[in-house]
Protein backbone atom coordinates (compact mmCIF):
# COMPACT_ATOMS: atom_id res chain seq x y z
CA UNK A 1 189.94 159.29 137.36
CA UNK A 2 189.36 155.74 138.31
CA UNK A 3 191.39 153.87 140.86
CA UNK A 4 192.24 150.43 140.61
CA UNK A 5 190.58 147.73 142.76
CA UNK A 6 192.70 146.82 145.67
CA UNK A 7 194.34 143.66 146.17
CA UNK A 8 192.60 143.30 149.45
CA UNK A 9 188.89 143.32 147.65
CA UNK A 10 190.60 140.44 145.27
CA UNK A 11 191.60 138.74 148.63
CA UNK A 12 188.30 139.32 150.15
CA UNK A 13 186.50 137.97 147.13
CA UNK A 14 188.72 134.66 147.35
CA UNK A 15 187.03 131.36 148.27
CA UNK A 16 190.39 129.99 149.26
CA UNK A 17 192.66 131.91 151.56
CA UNK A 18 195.20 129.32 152.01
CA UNK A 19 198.77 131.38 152.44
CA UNK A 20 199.70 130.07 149.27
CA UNK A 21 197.03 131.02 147.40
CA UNK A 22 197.21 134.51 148.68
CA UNK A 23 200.86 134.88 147.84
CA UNK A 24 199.96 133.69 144.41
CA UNK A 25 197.34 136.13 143.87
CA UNK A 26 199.21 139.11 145.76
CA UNK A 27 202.76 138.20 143.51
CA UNK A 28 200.38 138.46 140.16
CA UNK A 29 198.55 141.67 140.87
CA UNK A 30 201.66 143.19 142.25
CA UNK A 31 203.55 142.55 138.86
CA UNK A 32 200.67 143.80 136.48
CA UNK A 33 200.83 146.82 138.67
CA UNK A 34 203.90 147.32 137.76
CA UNK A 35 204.03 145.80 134.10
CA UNK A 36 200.72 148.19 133.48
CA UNK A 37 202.27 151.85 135.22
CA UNK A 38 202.87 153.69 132.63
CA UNK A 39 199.84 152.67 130.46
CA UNK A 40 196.67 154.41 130.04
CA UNK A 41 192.90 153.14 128.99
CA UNK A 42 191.09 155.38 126.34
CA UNK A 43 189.10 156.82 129.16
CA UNK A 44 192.70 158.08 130.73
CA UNK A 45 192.88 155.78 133.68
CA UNK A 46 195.52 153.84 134.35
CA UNK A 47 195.53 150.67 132.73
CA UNK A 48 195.79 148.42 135.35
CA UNK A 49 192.56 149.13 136.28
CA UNK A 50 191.37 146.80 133.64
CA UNK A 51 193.93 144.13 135.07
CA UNK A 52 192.71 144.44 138.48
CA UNK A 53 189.04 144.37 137.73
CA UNK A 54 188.96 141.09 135.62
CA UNK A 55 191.20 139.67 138.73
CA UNK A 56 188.30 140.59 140.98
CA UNK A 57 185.37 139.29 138.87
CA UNK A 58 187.12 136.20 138.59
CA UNK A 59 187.33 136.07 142.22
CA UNK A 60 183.81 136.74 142.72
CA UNK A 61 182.72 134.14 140.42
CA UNK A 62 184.82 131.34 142.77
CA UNK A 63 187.32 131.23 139.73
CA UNK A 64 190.89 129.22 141.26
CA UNK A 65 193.43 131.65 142.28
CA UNK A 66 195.65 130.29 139.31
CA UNK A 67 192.70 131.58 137.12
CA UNK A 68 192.93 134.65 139.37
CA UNK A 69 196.36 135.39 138.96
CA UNK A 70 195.95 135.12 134.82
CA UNK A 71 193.01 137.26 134.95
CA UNK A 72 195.29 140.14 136.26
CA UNK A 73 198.38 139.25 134.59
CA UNK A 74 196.74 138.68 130.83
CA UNK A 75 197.30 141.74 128.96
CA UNK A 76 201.33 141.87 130.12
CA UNK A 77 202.58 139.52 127.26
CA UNK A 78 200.65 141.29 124.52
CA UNK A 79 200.93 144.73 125.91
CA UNK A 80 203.10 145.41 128.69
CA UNK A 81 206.34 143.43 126.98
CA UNK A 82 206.69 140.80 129.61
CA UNK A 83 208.09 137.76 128.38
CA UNK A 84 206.33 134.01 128.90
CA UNK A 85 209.30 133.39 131.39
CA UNK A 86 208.66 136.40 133.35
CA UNK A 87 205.18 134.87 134.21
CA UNK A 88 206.37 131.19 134.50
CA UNK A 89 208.84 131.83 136.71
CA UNK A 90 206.71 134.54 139.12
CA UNK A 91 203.95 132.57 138.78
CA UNK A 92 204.31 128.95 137.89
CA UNK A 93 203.50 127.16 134.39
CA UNK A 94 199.80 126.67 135.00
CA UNK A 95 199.20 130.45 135.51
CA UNK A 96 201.75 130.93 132.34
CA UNK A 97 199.59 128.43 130.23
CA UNK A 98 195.92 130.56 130.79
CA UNK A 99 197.35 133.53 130.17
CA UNK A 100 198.95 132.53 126.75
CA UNK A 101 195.61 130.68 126.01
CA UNK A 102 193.45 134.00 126.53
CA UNK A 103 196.55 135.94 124.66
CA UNK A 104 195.95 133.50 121.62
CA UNK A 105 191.80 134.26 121.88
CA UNK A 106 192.38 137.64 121.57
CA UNK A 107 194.19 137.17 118.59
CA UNK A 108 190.66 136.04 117.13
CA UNK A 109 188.50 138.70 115.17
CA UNK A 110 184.99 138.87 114.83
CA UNK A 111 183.89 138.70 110.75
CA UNK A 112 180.25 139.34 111.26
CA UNK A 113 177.09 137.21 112.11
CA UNK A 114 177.50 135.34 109.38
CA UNK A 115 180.90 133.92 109.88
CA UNK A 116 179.39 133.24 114.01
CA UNK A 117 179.56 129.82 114.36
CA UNK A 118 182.91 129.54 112.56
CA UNK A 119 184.27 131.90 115.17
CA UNK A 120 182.64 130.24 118.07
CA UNK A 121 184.30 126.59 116.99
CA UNK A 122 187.89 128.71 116.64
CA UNK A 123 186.79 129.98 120.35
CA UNK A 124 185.92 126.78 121.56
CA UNK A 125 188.76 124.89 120.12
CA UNK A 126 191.39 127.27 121.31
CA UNK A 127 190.03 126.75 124.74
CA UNK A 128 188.91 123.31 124.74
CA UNK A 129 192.29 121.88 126.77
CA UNK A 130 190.87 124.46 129.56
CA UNK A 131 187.84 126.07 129.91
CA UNK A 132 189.36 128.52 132.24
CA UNK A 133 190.80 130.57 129.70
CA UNK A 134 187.37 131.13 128.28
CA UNK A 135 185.95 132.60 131.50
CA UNK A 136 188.92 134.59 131.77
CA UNK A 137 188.28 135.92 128.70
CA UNK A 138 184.58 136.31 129.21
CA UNK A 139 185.63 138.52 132.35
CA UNK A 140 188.43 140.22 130.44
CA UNK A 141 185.34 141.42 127.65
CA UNK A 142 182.67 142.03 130.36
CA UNK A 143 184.53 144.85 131.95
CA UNK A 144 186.01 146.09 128.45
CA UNK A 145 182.49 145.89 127.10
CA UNK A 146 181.50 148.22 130.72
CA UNK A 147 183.62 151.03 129.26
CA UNK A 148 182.34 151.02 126.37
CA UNK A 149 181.45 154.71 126.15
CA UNK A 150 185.35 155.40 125.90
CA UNK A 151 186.29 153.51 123.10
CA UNK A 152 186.79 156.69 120.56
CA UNK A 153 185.85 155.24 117.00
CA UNK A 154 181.60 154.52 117.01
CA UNK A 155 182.65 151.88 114.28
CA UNK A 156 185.18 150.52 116.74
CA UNK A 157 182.33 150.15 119.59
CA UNK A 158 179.97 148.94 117.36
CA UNK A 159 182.44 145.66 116.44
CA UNK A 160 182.59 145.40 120.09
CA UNK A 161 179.48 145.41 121.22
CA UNK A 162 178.27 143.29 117.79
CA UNK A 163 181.10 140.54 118.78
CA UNK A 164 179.76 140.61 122.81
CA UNK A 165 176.17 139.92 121.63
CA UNK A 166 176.75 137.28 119.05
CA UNK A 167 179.44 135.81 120.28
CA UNK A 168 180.23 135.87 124.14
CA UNK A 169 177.40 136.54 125.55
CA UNK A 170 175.70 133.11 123.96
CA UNK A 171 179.18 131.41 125.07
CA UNK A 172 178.47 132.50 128.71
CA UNK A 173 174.89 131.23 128.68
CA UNK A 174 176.10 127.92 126.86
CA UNK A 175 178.43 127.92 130.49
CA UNK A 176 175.43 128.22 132.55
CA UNK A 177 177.13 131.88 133.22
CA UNK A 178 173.34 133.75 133.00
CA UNK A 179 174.86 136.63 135.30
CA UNK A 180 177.75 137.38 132.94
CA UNK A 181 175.77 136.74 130.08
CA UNK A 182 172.95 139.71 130.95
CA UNK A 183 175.45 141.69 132.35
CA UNK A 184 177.60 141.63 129.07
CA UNK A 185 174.32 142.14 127.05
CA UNK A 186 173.25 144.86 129.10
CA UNK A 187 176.79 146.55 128.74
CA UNK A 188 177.18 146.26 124.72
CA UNK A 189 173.21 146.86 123.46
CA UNK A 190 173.41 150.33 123.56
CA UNK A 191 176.34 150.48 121.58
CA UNK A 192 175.30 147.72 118.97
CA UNK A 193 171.91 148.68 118.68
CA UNK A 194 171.90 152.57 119.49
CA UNK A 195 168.35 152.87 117.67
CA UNK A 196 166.44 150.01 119.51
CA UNK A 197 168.27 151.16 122.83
């Protein structure tokens, strides 16, 4: 079984560790520890290693620690039952309004290639008051798109992997992201393209 990152490789990835920024970071992954405890991925681990491993790729990729602190705290509206105020007042309104933002993006489903660009202008305008919420969300599907081989329906991984090819992976090169963008195509071909792979 997989253990969760620990806060002190999120610290350690940091560019800024200015007290307040730490305590920021520290308060967030603390709480989605304990929003996440009792909640399992599809490969059996605890969920909150999700949480804590889009908090660290953020950090690696020089994200701000508000950015940070949504990255582990996104899934707790949606599926942990915390409330917006929970997060506002833990965390502060900026950290509140990313993680609603990449709550409302995953509210988005993918219809195919040939409804693509429709879905990229939905993804674009949902985001276009902050672009962080996008790269929090291009973390959040990198890692997802990493465990791939858990997801238990092949149809289910398919849509996945189809929707990370067509549809983030051009975002994050469009970002200048080329990293996350042949990391998340490396992740999802096999599972979109079984055959070719």
């Amino acid at each position: 079984m997989e253990k969760a990152r620990p806060l002190s490789d999120i610290l350690g990835a940091m560019y800024s560790k200015n007290p307040k920024d730490v305590a920021l970071v520290t308060k967030a992954y603390e709480f989605a520890q304990e929003a996440h405890k009792d909640q399992k991925r599809y490969s059996g681990d605890p969920y909150f290693v999700h949480t804590a491993e889009v908090g660290y790729l953020l950090a690696t990729a020089g994200m701000c620690p508000e950015s940070t602190a949504a990255g582990l705290l996104h899934d707790t509206i949606e599926d942990a039952g915390v409330t917006p105020k929970m997060i506002e007042e833990l965390c502060g309104k900026e950290v509140l309004k990313l993680v609603q933002g990449v709550t409302k993006l995953g509210a988005l489903r993918y219809r195919g290639m040939e409804r693509h660009t429709e879905s990229l202008r939905k993804l674009f305008a949902a985001t276009a008051q902050d672009i962080r919420v996008l790269i929090i969300k291009l973390m959040d599907r990198l890692h997802n798109a990493r465990t791939l081989e858990h997801v238990p329906r092949a149809e289910k991984r398919e849509r996945i992997a189809l929707e990370t090819l067509e549809i983030y992976a051009p975002i994050a090169d469009r970002l200048g992201m080329s990293v996350a963008k042949t990391d998340l195509e490396d992740a999802a071909f096999p599972y979109a393209y079984p055959k070719e792979y």
